[in-house]
C-alpha atoms as a PDB file:
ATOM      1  CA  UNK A   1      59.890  86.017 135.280  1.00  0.00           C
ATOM      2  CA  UNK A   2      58.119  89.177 135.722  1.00  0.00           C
ATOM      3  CA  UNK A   3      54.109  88.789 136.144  1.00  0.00           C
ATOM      4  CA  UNK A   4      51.227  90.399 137.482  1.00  0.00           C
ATOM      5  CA  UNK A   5      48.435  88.150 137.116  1.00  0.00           C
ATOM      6  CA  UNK A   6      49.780  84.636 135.535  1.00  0.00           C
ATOM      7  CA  UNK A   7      48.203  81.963 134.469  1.00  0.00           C
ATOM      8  CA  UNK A   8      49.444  78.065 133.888  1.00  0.00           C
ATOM      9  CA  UNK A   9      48.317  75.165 131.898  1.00  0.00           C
ATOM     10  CA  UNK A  10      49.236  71.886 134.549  1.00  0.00           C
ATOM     11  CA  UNK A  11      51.677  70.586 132.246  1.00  0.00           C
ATOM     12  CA  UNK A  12      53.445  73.392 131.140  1.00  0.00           C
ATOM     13  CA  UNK A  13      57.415  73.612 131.564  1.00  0.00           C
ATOM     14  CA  UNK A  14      59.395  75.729 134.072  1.00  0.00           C
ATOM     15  CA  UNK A  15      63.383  76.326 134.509  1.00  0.00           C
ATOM     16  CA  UNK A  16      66.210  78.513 134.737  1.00  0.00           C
ATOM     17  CA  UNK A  17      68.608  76.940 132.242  1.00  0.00           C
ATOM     18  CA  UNK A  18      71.785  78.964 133.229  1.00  0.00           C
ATOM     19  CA  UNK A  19      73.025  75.841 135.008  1.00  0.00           C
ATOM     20  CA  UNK A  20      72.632  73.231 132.624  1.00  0.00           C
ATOM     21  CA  UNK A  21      74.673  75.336 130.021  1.00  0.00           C
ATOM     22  CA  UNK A  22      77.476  76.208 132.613  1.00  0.00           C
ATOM     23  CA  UNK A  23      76.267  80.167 132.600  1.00  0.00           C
ATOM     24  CA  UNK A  24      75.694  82.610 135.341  1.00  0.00           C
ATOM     25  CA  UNK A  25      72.075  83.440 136.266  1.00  0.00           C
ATOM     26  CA  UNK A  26      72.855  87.118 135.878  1.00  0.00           C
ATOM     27  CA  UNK A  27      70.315  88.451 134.036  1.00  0.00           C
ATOM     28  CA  UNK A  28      67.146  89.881 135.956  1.00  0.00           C
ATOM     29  CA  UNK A  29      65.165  86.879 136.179  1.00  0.00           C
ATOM     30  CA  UNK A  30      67.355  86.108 139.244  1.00  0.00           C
ATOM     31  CA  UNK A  31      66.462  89.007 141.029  1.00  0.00           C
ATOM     32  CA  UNK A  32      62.800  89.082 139.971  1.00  0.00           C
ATOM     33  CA  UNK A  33      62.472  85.275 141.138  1.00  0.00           C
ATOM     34  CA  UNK A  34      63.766  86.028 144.902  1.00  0.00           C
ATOM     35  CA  UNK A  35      60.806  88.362 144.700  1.00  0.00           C
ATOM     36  CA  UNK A  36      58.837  85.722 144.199  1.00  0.00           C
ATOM     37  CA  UNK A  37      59.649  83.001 146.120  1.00  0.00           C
ATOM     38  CA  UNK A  38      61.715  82.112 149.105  1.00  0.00           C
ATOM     39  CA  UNK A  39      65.573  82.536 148.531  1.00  0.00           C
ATOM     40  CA  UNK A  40      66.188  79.092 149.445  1.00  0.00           C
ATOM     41  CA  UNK A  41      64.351  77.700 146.899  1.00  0.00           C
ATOM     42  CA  UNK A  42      64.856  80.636 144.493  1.00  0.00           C
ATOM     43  CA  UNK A  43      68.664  79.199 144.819  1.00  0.00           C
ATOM     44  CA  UNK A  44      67.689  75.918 144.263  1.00  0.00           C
ATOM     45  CA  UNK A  45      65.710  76.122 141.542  1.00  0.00           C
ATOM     46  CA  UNK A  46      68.617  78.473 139.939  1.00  0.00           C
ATOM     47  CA  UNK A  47      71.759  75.557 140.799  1.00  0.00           C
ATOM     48  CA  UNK A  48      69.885  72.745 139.614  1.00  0.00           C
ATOM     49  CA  UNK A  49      68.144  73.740 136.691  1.00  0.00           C
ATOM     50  CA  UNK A  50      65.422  71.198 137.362  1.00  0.00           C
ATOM     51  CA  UNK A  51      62.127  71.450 135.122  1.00  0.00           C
ATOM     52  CA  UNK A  52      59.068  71.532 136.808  1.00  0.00           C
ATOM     53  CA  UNK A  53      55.281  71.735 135.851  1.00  0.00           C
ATOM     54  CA  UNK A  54      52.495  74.298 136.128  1.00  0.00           C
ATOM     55  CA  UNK A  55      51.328  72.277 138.686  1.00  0.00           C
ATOM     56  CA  UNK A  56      54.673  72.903 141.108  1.00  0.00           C
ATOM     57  CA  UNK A  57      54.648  76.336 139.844  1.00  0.00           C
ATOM     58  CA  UNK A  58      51.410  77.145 141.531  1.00  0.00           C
ATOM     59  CA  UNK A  59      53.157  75.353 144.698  1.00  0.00           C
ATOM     60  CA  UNK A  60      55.993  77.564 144.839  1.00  0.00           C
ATOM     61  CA  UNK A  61      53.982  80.408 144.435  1.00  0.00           C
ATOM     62  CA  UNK A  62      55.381  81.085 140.217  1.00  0.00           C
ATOM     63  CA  UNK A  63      51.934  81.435 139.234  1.00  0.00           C
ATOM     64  CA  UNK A  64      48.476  82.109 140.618  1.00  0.00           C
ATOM     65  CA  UNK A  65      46.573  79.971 138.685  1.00  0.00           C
ATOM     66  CA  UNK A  66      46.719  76.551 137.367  1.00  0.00           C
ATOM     67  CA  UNK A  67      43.895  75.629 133.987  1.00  0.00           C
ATOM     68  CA  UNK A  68      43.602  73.865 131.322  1.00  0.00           C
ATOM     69  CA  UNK A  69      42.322  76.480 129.362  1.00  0.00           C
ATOM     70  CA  UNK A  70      44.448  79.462 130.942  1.00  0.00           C
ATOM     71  CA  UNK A  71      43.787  82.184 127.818  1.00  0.00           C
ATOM     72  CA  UNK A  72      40.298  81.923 128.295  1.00  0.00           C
ATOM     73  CA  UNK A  73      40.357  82.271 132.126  1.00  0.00           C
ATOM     74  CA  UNK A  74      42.750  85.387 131.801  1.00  0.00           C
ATOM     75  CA  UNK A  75      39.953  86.757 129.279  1.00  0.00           C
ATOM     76  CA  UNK A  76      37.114  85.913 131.662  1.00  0.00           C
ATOM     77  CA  UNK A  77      39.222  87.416 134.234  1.00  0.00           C
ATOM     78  CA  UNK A  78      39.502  90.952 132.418  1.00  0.00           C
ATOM     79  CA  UNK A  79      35.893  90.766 131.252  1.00  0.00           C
ATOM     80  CA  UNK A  80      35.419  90.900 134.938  1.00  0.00           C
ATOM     81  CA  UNK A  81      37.747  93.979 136.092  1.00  0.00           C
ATOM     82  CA  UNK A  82      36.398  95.542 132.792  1.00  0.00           C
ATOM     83  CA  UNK A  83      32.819  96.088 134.538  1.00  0.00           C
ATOM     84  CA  UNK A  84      34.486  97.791 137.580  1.00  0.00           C
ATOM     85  CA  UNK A  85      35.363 100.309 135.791  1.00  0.00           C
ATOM     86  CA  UNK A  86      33.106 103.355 135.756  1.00  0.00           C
ATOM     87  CA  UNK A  87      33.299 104.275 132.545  1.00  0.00           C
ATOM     88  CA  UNK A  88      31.786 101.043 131.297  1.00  0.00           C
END
C-alpha cells in the first residue's frame, strides 16, 4: 500500500482480502491506507473486502493516475524529473 508516485491501468484490481479469509488486517497496509484515505472508508474498504477498479482507486485517492499504458507514463514521467536535475 505504500506509494509515492502510482500509477493505474482503469481495470486493474484493488482489495484488502483479510476479510474474505476471516483474518485480521494487521499487517501495515492498514496503517499505511488510513494515511491515505479517509478512516471511514479506509474501514470500509478493510470490513468488506470489496474489489474495486483503477478507476475507483483514483476516486478514493489510492492512486494518482489512471492510463492505459501506466509503465510508459511513469517512464515519461521520470524522463521529465530527469532534466531537472543539474547534473544532466
Amino acid at each position: 500500500m505504500s506509494r509515492t508516485l502510482s500509477r493505474s491501468t482503469p481495470d486493474c484490481s484493488f482489495s484488502i482480502m483479510e476479510a474474505k479469509w476471516g483474518l485480521v488486517p494487521d499487517m501495515s497496509g492498514s496503517v499505511l491506507l488510513r494515511e491515505l484515505i479517509s478512516i471511514d472508508l479506509a474501514k470500509e474498504l478493510t470490513m468488506t473486502a470489496r474489489v474495486f477498479d483503477g478507476t475507483k482507486a483514483k476516486e478514493y485517492g489510492l492512486v494518482s493516475h489512471v492510463s492505459e499504458t501506466p509503465y510508459e507514463d511513469a517512464v515519461a514521467l521520470a524522463n521529465e524529473i530527469i532534466t531537472r536535475s543539474p547534473h544532466c
